[in-house]
Structure formats: C-alpha cells, structure tokens
C-alpha atoms as a PDB file:
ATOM      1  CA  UNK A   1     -59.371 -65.193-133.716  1.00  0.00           C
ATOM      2  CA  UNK A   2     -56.232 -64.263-135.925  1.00  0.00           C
ATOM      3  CA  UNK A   3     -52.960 -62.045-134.996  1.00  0.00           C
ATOM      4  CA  UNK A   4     -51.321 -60.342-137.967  1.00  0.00           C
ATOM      5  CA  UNK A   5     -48.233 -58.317-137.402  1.00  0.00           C
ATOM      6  CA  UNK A   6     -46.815 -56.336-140.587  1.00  0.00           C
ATOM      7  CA  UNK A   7     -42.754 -55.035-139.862  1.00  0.00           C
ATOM      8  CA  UNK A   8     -43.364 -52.924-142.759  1.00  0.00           C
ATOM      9  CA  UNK A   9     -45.618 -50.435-141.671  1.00  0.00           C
ATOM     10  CA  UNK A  10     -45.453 -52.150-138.014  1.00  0.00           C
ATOM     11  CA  UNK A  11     -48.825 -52.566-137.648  1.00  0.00           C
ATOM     12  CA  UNK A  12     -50.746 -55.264-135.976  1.00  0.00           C
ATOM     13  CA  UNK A  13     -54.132 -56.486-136.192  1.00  0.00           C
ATOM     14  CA  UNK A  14     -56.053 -58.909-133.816  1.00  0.00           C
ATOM     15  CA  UNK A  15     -59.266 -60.279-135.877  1.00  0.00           C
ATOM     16  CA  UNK A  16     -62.060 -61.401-133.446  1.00  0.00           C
ATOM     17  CA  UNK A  17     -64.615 -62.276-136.807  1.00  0.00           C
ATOM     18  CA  UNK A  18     -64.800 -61.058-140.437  1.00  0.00           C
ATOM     19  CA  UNK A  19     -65.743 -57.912-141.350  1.00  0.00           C
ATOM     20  CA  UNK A  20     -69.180 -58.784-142.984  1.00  0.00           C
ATOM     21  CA  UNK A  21     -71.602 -56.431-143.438  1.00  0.00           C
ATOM     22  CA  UNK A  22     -71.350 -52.512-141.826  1.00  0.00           C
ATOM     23  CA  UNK A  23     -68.341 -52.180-139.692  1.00  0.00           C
ATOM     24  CA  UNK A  24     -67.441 -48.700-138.155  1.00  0.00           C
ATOM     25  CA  UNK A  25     -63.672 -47.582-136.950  1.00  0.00           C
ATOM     26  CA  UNK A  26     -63.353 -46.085-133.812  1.00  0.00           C
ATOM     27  CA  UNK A  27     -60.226 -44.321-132.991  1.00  0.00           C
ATOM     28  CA  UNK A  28     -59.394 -44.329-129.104  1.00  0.00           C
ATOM     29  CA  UNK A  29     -55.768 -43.169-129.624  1.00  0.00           C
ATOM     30  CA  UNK A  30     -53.481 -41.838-132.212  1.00  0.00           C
ATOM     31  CA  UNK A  31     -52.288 -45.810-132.341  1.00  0.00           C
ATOM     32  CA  UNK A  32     -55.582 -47.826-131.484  1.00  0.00           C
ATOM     33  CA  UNK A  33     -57.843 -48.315-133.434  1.00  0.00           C
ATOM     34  CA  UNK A  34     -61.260 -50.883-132.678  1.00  0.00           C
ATOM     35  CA  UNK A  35     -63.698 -51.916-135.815  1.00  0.00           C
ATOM     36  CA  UNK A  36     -66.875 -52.373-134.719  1.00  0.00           C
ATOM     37  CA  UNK A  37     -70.399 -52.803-136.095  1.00  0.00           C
ATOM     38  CA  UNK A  38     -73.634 -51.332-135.046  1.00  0.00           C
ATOM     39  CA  UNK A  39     -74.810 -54.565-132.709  1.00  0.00           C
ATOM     40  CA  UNK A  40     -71.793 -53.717-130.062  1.00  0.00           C
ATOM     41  CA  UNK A  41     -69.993 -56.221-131.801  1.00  0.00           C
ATOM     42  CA  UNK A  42     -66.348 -56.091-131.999  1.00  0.00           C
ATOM     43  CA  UNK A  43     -64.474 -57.117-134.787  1.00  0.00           C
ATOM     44  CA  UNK A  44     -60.618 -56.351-134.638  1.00  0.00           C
ATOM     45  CA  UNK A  45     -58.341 -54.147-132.878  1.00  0.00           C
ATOM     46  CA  UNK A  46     -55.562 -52.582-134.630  1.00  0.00           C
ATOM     47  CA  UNK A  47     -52.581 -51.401-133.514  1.00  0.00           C
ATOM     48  CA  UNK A  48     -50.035 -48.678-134.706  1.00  0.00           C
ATOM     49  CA  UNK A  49     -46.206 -48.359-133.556  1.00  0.00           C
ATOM     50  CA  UNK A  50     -47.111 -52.173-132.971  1.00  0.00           C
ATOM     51  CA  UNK A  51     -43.507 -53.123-131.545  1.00  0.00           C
ATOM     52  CA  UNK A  52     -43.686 -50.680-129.074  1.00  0.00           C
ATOM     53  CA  UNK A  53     -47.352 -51.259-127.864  1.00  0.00           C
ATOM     54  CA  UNK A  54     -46.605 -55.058-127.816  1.00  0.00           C
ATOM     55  CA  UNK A  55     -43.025 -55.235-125.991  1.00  0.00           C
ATOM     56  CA  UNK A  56     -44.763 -54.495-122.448  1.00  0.00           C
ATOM     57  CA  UNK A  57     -42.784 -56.599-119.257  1.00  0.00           C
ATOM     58  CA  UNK A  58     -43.200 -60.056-121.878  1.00  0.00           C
ATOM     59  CA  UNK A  59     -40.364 -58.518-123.911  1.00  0.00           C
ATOM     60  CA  UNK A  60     -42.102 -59.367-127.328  1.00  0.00           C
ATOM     61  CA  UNK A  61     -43.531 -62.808-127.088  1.00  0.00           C
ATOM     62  CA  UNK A  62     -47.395 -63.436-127.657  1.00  0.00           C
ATOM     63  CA  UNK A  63     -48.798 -65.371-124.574  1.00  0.00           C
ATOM     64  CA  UNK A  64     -52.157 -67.168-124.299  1.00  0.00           C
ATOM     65  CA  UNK A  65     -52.828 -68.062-120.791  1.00  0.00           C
ATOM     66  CA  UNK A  66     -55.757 -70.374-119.537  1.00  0.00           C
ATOM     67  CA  UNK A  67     -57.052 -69.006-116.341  1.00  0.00           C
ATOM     68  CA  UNK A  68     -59.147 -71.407-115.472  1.00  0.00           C
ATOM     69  CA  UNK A  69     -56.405 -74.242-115.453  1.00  0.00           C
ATOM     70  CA  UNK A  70     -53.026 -71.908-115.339  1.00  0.00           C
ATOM     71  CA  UNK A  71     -51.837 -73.516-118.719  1.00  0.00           C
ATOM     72  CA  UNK A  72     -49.923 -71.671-121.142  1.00  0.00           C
ATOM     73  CA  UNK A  73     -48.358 -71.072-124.881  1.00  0.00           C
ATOM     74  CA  UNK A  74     -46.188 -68.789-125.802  1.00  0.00           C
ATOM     75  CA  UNK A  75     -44.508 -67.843-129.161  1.00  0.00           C
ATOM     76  CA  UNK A  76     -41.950 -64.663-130.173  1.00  0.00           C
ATOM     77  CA  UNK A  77     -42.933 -61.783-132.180  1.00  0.00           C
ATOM     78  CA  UNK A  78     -40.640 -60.995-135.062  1.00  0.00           C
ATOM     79  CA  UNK A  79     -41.031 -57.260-134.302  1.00  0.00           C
ATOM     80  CA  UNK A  80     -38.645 -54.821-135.695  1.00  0.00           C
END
C-alpha cells in the first residue's frame, strides 16, 4: 500500500495495488473518488480537498494502528 499527498492540487491518493489491466473510477462524492476493476477489486482511493478530508480529530497526522496488539506509528502530514 502507498499514500501520496500532492499540496499542489491537494490531492491524495491511497494505492492498495497497481493499476494493471481494466480499472474503472467510481465517483461517490464530489471529493472521493475509488478505482476499481471488474473482479470487486479495489485499487486506490483518491481524495480531493485532501487537507480538509484528512485533518479529522488526529489534527493531520497519518496513524497506523494494530488492533490486534494496540501498537502504533504515527507520522505528520505536510498539508497545506
């Protein structure tokens, strides 16, 4: 899996594989986006007005939690 985050056009994309083959975009809002191809297979999820979307009650900092064992990592997002 791979996060991308672009302040430029503030746009962020979470990448679950690469897009081989047929993949179709499915809008679900006016600022998410999910690629998909014709198994059920999801391959990203793309977000627009990223910084907003992403700021949420963590305040801007990508967290991967394990909830199995409780552990986790955190990192900030340089989001404009």
């Amino acid at each position: 899996m791979k996060f991308t985050y672009d302040p430029r056009y503030n746009i962020a994309y979470i990448r679950f594989h690469e897009k081989g083959g047929e993949v179709e975009t499915i809008k679900i809002s006016d600022e998410l986006f999910v690629d998909m191809a014709p198994d059920g297979a999801i391959y990203g999820i793309e977000l627009l007005n990223a910084n907003e979307q992403m700021k949420g009650e963590e305040m801007g900092k990508f967290m991967v939690i394990n909830e199995a064992t409780g552990a986790k990592a955190e990192m900030p997002l340089a989001l404009g």
